[in-house]
N, C-alpha and C. Protein backbone atom coordinates (compact mmCIF):
# COMPACT_ATOMS: atom_id res chain seq x y z
N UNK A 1 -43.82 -16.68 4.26
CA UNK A 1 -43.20 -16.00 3.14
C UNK A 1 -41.84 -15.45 3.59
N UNK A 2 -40.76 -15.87 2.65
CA UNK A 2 -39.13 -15.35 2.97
C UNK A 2 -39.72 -13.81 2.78
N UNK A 3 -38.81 -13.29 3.41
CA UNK A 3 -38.46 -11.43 3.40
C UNK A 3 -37.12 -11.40 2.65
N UNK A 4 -37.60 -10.15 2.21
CA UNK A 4 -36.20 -10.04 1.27
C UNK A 4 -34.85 -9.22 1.99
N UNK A 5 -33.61 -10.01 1.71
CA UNK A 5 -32.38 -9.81 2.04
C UNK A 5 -31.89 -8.63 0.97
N UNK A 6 -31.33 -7.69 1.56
CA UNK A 6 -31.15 -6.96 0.44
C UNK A 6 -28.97 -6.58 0.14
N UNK A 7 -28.79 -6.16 -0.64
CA UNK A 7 -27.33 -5.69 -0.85
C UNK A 7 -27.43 -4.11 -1.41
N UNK A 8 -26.99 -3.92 0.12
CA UNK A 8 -26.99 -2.19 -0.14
C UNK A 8 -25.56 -1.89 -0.48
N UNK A 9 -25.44 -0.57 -1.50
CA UNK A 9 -24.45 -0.35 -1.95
C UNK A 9 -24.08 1.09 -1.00
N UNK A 10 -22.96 1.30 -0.60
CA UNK A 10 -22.93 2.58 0.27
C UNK A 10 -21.67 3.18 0.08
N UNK A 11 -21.85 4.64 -0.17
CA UNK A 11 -21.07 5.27 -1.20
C UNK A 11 -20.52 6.26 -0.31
N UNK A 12 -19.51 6.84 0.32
CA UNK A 12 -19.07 8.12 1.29
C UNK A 12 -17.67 7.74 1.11
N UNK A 13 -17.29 8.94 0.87
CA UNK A 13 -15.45 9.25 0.94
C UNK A 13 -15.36 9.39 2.41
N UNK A 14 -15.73 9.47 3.57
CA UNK A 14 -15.50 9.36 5.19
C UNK A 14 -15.80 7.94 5.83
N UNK A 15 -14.65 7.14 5.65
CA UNK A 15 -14.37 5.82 5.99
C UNK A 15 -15.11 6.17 7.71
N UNK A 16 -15.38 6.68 8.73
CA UNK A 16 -15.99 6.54 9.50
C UNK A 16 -17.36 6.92 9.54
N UNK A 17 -17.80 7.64 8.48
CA UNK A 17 -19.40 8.00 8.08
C UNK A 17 -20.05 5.53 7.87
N UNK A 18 -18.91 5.67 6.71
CA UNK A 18 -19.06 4.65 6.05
C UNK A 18 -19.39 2.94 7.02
N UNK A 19 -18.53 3.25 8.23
CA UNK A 19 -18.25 1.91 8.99
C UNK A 19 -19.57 2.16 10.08
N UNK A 20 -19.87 3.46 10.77
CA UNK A 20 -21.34 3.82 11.07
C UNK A 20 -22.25 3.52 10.46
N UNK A 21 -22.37 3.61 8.95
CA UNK A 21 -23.59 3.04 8.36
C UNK A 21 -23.39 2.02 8.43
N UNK A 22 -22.79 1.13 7.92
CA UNK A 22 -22.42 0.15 8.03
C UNK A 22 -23.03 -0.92 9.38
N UNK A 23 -22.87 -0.33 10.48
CA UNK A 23 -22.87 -0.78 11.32
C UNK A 23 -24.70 -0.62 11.90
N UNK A 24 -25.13 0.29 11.46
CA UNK A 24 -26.83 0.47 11.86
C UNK A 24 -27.25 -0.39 10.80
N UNK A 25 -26.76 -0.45 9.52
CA UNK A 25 -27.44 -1.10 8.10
C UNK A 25 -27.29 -2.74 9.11
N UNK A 26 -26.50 -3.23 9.08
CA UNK A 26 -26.49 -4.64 9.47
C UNK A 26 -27.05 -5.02 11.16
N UNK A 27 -28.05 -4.00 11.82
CA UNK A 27 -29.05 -4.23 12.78
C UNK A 27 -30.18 -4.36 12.05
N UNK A 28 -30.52 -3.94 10.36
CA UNK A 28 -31.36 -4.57 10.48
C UNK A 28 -31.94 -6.08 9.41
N UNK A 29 -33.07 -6.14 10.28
CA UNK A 29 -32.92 -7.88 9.54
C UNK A 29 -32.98 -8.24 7.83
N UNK A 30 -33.54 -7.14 7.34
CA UNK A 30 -33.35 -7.43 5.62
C UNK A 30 -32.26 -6.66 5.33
N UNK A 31 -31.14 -6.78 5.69
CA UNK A 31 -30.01 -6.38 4.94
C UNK A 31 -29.18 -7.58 5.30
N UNK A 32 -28.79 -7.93 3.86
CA UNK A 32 -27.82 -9.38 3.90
C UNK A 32 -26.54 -8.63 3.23
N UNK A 33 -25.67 -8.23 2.83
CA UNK A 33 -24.61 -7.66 2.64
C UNK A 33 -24.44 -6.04 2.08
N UNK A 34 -23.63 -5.41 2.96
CA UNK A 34 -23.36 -3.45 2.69
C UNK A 34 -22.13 -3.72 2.14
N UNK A 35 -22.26 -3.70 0.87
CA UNK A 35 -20.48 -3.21 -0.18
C UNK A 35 -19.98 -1.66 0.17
N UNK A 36 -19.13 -1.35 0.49
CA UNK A 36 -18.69 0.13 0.33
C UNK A 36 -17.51 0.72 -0.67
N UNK A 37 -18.10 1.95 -0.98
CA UNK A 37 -17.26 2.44 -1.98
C UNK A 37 -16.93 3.91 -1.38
N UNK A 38 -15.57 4.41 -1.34
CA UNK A 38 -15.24 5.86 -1.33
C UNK A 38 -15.44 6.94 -2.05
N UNK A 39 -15.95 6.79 -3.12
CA UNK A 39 -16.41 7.93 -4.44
C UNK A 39 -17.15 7.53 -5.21
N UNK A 40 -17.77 8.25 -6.06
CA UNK A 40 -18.72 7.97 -7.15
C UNK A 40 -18.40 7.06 -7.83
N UNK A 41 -17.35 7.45 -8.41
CA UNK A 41 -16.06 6.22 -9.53
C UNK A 41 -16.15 5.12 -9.31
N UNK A 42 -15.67 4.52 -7.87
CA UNK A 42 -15.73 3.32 -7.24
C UNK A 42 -16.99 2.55 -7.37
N UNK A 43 -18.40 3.88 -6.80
CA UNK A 43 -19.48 2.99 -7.14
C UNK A 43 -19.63 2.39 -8.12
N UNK A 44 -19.45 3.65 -9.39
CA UNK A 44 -20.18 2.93 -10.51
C UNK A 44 -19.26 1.90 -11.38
N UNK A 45 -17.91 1.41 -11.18
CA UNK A 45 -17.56 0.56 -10.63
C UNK A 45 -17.99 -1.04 -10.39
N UNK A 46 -18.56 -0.66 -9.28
CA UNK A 46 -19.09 -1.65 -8.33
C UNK A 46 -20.16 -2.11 -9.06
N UNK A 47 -21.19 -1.26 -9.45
CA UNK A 47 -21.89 -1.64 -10.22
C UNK A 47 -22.23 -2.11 -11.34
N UNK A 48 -21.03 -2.12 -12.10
CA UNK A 48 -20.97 -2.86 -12.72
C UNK A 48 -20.58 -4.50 -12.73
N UNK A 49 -19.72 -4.64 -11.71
CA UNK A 49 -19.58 -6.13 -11.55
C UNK A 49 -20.44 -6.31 -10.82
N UNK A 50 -21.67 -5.94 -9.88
CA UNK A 50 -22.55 -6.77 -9.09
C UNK A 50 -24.10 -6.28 -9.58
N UNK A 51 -25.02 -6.51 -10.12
CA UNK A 51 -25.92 -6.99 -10.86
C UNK A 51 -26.83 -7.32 -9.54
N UNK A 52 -26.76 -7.44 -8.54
CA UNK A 52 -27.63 -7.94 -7.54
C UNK A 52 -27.53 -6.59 -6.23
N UNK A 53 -27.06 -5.45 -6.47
CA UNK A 53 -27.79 -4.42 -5.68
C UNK A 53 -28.98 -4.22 -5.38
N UNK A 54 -28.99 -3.94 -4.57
CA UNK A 54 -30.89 -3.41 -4.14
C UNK A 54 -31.36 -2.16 -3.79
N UNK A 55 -30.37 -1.45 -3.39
CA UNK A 55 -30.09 0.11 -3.24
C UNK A 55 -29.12 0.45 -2.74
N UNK A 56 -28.81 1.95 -2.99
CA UNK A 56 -27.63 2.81 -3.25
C UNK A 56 -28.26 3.73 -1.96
N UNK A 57 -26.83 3.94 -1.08
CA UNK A 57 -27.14 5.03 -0.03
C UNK A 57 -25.72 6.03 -0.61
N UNK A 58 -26.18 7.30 -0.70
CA UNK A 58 -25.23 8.37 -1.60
C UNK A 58 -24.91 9.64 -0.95
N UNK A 59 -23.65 9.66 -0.51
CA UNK A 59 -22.77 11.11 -0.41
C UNK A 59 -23.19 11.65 -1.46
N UNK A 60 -23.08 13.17 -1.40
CA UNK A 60 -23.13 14.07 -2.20
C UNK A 60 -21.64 14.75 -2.79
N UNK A 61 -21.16 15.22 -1.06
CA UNK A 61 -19.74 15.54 -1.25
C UNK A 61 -18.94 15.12 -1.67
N UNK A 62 -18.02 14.51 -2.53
CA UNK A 62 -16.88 13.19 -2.59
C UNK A 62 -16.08 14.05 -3.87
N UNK A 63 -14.83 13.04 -3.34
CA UNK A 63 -14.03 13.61 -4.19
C UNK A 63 -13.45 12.82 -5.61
N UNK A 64 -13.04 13.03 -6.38
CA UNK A 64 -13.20 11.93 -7.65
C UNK A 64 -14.05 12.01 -8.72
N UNK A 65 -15.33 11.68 -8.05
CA UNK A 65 -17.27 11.60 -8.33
C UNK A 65 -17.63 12.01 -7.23
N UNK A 66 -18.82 13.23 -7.33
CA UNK A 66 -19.45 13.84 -6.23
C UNK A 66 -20.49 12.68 -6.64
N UNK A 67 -22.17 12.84 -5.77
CA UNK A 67 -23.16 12.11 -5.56
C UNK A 67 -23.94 12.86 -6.62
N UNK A 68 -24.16 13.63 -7.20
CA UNK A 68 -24.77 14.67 -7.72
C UNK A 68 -24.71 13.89 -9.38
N UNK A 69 -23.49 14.04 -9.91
CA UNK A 69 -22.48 13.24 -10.94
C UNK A 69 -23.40 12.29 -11.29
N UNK A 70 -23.03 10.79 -9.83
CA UNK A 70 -23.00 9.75 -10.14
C UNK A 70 -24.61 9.62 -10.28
N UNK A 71 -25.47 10.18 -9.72
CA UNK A 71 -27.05 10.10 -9.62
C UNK A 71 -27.69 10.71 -11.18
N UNK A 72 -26.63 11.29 -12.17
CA UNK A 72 -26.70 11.85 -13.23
C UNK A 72 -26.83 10.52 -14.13
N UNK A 73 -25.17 10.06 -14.22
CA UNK A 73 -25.06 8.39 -14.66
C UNK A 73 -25.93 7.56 -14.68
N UNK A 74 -26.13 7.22 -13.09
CA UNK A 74 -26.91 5.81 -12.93
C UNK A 74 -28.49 6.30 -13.72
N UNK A 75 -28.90 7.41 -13.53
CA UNK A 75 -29.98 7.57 -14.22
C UNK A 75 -30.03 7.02 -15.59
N UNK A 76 -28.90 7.50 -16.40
CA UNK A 76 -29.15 7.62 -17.91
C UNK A 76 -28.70 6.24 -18.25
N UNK A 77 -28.57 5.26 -17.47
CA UNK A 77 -27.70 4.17 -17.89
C UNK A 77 -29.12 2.94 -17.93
N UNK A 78 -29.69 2.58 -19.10
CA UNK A 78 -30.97 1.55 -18.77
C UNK A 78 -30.72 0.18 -18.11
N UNK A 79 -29.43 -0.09 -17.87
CA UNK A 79 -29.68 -1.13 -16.97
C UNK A 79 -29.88 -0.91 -15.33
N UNK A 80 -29.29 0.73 -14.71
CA UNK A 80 -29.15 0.61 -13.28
C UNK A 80 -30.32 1.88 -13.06
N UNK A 81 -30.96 2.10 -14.52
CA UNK A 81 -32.33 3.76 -14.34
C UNK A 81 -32.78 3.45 -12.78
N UNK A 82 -33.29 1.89 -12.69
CA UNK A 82 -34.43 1.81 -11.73
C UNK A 82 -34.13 2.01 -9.82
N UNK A 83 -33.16 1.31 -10.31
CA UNK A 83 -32.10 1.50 -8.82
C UNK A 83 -32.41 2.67 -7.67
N UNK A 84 -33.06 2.14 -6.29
CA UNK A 84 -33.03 3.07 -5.84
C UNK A 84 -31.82 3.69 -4.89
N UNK A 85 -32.54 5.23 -4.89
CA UNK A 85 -31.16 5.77 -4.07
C UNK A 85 -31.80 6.23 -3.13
N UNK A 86 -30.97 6.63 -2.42
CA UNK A 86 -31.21 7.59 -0.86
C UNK A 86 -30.02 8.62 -0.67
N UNK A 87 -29.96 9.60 -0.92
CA UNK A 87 -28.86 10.59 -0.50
C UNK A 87 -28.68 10.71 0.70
N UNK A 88 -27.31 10.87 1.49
CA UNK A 88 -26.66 11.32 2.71
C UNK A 88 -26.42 12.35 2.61
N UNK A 89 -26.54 13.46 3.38
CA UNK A 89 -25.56 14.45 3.05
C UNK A 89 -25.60 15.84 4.41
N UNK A 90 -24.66 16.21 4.47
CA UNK A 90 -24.76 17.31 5.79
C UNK A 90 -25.24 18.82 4.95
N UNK A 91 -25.58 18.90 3.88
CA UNK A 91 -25.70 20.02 3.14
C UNK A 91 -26.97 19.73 2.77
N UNK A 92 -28.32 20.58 3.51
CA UNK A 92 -29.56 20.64 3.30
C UNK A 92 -29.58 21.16 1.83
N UNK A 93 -29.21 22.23 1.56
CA UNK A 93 -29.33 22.84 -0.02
C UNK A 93 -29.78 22.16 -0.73
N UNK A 94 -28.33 20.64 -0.96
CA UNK A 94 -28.15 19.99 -1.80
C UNK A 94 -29.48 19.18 -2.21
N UNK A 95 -30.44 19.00 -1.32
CA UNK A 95 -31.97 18.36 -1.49
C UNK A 95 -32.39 18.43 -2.52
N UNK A 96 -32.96 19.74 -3.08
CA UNK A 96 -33.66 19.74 -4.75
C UNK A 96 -32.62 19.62 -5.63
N UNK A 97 -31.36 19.48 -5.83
CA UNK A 97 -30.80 19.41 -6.68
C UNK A 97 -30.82 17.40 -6.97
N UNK A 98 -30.57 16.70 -5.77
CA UNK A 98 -30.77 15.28 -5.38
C UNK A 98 -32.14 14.85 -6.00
N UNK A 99 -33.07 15.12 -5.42
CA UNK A 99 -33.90 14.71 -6.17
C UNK A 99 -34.46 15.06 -7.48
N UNK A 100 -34.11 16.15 -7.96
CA UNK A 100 -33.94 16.49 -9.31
C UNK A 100 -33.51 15.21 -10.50
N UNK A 101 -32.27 15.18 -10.15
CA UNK A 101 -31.42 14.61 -10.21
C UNK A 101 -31.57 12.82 -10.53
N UNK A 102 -32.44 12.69 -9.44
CA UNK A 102 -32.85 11.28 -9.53
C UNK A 102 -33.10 10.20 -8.27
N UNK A 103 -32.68 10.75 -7.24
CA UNK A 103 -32.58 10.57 -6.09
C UNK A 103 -34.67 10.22 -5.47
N UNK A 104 -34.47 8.92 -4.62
CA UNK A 104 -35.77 8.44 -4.19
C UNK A 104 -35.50 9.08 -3.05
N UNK A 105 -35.13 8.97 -2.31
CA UNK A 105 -35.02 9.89 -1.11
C UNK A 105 -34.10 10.57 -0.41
N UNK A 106 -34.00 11.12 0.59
CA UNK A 106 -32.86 12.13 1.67
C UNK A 106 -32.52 12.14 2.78
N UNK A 107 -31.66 11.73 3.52
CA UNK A 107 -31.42 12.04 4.48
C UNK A 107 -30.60 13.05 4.66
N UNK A 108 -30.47 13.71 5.71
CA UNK A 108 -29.48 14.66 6.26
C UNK A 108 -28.38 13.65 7.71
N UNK A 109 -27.54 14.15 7.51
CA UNK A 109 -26.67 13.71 8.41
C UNK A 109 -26.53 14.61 9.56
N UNK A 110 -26.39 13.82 11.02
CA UNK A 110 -26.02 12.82 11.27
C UNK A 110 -27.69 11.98 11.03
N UNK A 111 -26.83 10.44 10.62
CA UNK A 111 -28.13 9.85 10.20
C UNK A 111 -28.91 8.85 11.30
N UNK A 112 -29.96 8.98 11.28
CA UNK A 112 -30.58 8.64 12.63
C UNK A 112 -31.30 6.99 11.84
N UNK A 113 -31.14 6.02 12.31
CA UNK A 113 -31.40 4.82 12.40
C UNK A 113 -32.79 4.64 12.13
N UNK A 114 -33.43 5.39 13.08
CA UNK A 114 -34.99 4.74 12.69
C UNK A 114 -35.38 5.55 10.88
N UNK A 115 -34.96 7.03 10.90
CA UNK A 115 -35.23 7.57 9.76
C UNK A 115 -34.56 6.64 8.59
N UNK A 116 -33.65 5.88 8.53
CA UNK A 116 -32.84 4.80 7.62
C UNK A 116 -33.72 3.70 7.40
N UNK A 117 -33.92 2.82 8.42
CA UNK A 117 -34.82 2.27 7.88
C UNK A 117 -36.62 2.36 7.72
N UNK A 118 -36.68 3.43 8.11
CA UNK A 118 -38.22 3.64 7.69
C UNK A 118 -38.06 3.92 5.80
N UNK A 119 -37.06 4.89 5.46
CA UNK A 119 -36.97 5.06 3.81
C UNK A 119 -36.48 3.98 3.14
N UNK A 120 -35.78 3.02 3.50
CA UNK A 120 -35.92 1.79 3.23
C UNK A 120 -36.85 0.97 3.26
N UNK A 121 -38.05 0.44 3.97
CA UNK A 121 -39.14 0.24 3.78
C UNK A 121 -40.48 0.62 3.29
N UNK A 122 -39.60 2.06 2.95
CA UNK A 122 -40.82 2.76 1.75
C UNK A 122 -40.16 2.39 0.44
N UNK A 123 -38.79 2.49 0.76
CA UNK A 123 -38.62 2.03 -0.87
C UNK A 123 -38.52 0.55 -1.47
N UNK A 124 -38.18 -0.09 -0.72
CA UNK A 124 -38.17 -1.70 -1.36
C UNK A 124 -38.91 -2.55 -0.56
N UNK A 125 -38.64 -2.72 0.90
CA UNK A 125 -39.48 -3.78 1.75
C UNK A 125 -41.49 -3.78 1.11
């Protein structure tokens, strides 16, 4: 049985947060392409021309569109409701408001590799 390749969408205004994920996301073996976007805006965006996401990894902080915002959107929107997310963020607080919000899961930053893809294999694998 094929395993599924996935296209993660990854959302941080810190172009070196961004090229770090980036760079742990593509060690592992079901991730077939990481799009990146600098702000909320951009994501949703993005999401609209690509139809073949598989999940959303989400800043909170950003400038433009915070993560908070865009997790507001993608909710209310019935084509991207189901979409999962995962929040990033260096601001513990921000947790119940994230999953409130709409958010499948959390990380805190700095983001540790094995915790990345273990919530990835709870959520789609």
């Amino acid at each position: 049985m094929q395993q599924k390749q996935l296209n993660i969408l990854a959302v941080d205004d810190d172009l070196i947060n961004l090229k770090l994920l980036k760079s742990m996301l593509m060690k592992n073996e079901h991730v077939r392409h990481v799009i990146e976007a600098k702000n909320g805006a951009d994501a949703i965006e993005i999401l609209k021309q690509n139809s073949d996401i598989d999940l959303i990894l989400l800043d909170i902080i950003m400038p433009v569109m915070g993560g908070i915002e865009m997790l507001r959107i993608i909710r209310a929107d019935e084509n991207l409701s189901q979409l999962p997310i995962i929040v990033l963020t260096t601001d513990e607080t921000k947790k119940t408001e994230a999953l409130e919000n709409g958010a499948n899961g959390f990380l805190m930053k700095p983001i540790r590799i094995h915790d990345l893809n273990e919530q990835i294999q709870q959520l789609i694998l």
